[in-house]
Protein backbone atom coordinates (compact mmCIF):
# COMPACT_ATOMS: atom_id res chain seq x y z
CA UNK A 1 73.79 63.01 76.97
CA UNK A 2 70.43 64.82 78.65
CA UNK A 3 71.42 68.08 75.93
CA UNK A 4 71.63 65.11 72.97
CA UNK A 5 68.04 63.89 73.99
CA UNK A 6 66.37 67.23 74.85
CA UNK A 7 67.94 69.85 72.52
CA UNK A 8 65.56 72.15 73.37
CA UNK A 9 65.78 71.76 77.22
CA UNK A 10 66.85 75.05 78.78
CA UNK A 11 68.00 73.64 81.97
CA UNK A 12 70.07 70.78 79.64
CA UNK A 13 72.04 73.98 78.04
CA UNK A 14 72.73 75.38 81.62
CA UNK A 15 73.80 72.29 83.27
CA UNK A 16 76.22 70.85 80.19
CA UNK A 17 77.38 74.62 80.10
CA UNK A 18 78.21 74.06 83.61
CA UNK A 19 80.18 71.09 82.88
CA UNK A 20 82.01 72.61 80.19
CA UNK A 21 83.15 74.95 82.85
CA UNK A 22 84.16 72.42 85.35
CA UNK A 23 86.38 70.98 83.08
CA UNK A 24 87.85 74.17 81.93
CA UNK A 25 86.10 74.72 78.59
CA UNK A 26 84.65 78.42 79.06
CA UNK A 27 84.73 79.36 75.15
CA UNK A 28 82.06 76.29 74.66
CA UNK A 29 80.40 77.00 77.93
CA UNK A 30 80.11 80.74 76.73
CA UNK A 31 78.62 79.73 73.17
CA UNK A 32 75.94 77.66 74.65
CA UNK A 33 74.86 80.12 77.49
CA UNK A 34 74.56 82.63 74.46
CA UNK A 35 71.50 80.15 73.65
CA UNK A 36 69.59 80.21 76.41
CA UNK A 37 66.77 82.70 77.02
CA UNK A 38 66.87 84.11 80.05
CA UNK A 39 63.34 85.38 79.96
CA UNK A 40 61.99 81.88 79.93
CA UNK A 41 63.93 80.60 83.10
CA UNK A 42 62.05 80.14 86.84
CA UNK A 43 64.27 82.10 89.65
CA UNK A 44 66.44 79.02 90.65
CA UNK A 45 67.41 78.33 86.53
CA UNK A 46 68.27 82.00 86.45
CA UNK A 47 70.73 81.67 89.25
CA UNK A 48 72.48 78.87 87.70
CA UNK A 49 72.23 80.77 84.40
CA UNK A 50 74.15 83.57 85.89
CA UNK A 51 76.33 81.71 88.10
CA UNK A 52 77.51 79.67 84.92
CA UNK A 53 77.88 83.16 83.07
CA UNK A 54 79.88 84.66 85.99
CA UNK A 55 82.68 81.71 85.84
CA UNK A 56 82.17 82.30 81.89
CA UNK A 57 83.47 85.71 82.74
CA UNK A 58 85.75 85.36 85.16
CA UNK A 59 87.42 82.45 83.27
CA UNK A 60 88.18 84.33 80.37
CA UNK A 61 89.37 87.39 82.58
CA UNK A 62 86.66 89.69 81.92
CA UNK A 63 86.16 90.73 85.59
CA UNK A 64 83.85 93.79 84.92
CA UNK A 65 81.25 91.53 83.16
CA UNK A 66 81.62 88.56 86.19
CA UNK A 67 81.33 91.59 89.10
CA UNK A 68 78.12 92.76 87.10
CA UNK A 69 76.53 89.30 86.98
CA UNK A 70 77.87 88.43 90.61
CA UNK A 71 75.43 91.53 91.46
CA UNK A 72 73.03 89.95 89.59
CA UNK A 73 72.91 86.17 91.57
CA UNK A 74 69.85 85.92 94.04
CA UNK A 75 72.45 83.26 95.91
CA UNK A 76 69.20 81.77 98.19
CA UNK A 77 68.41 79.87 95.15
CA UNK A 78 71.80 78.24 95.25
CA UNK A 79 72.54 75.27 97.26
CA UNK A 80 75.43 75.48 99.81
CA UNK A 81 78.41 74.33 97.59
CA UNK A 82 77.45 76.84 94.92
CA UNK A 83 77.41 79.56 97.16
CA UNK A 84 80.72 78.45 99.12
CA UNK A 85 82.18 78.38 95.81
CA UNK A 86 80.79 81.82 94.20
CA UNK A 87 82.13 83.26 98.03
CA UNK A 88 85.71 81.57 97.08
CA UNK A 89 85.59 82.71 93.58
CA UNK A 90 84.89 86.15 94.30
CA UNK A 91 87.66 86.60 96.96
CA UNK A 92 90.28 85.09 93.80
CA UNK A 93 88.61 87.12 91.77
CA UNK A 94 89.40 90.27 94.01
CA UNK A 95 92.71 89.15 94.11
CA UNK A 96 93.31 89.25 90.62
CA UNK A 97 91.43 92.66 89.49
CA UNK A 98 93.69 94.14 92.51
CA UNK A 99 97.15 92.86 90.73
CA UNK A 100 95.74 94.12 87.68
CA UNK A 101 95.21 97.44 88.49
CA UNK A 102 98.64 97.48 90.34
CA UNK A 103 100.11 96.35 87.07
CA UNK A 104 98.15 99.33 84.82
CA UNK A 105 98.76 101.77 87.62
CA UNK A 106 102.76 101.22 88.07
CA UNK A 107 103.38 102.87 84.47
CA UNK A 108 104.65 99.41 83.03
CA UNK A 109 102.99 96.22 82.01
CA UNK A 110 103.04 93.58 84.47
CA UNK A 111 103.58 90.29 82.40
CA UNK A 112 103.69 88.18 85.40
CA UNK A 113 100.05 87.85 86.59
């Protein structure tokens, strides 16, 4: 509804992309975050920005690109949740990059992730 009546609204892109994401939709979430300039955001809409395009990442099991942007959170401009949640995500997020390097390493493809 707030992206309908202000199309132009940077902070209405972040925060629908966000619920995209809460709801599982990270393809949509990713095409409207490609949208968004960065350049034009204060320091709290960047962290959003980037903690949207971190879940983006991780999502769609790119971890490389979510570790990157995870460097690139300043996580004081996130409220408590956010940054309980980014702590939570990174420690699944750990957890997955580690069985996927045991499954590359072991000489066979580990289908069961």
């Amino acid at each position: 509804y707030l992206r309908s009546r202000n199309p132009d609204s940077q902070i209405a892109a972040i925060n629908h992309a966000a619920a995209l994401l809460v709801n599982r939709r990270a393809e949509e979430a990713e095409a409207i975050l490609k949208g968004v300039a960065p350049r034009r955001l204060s320091a709290s809409q960047s962290a959003q920005y980037q903690l949207d395009w971190f879940e983006v990442y991780a999502s769609l099991g790119q971890h490389e690109q979510a570790w990157a942007m995870r460097d690139r959170i300043d996580t004081e401009h996130l409220y408590p949740p956010q940054r309980r949640w980014l702590e939570q995500a990174c420690q699944n997020l750990s957890a997955r990059s580690a069985q996927v390097n045991v499954a590359f390493t072991s000489g066979k493809p580990n289908l069961e992730r």
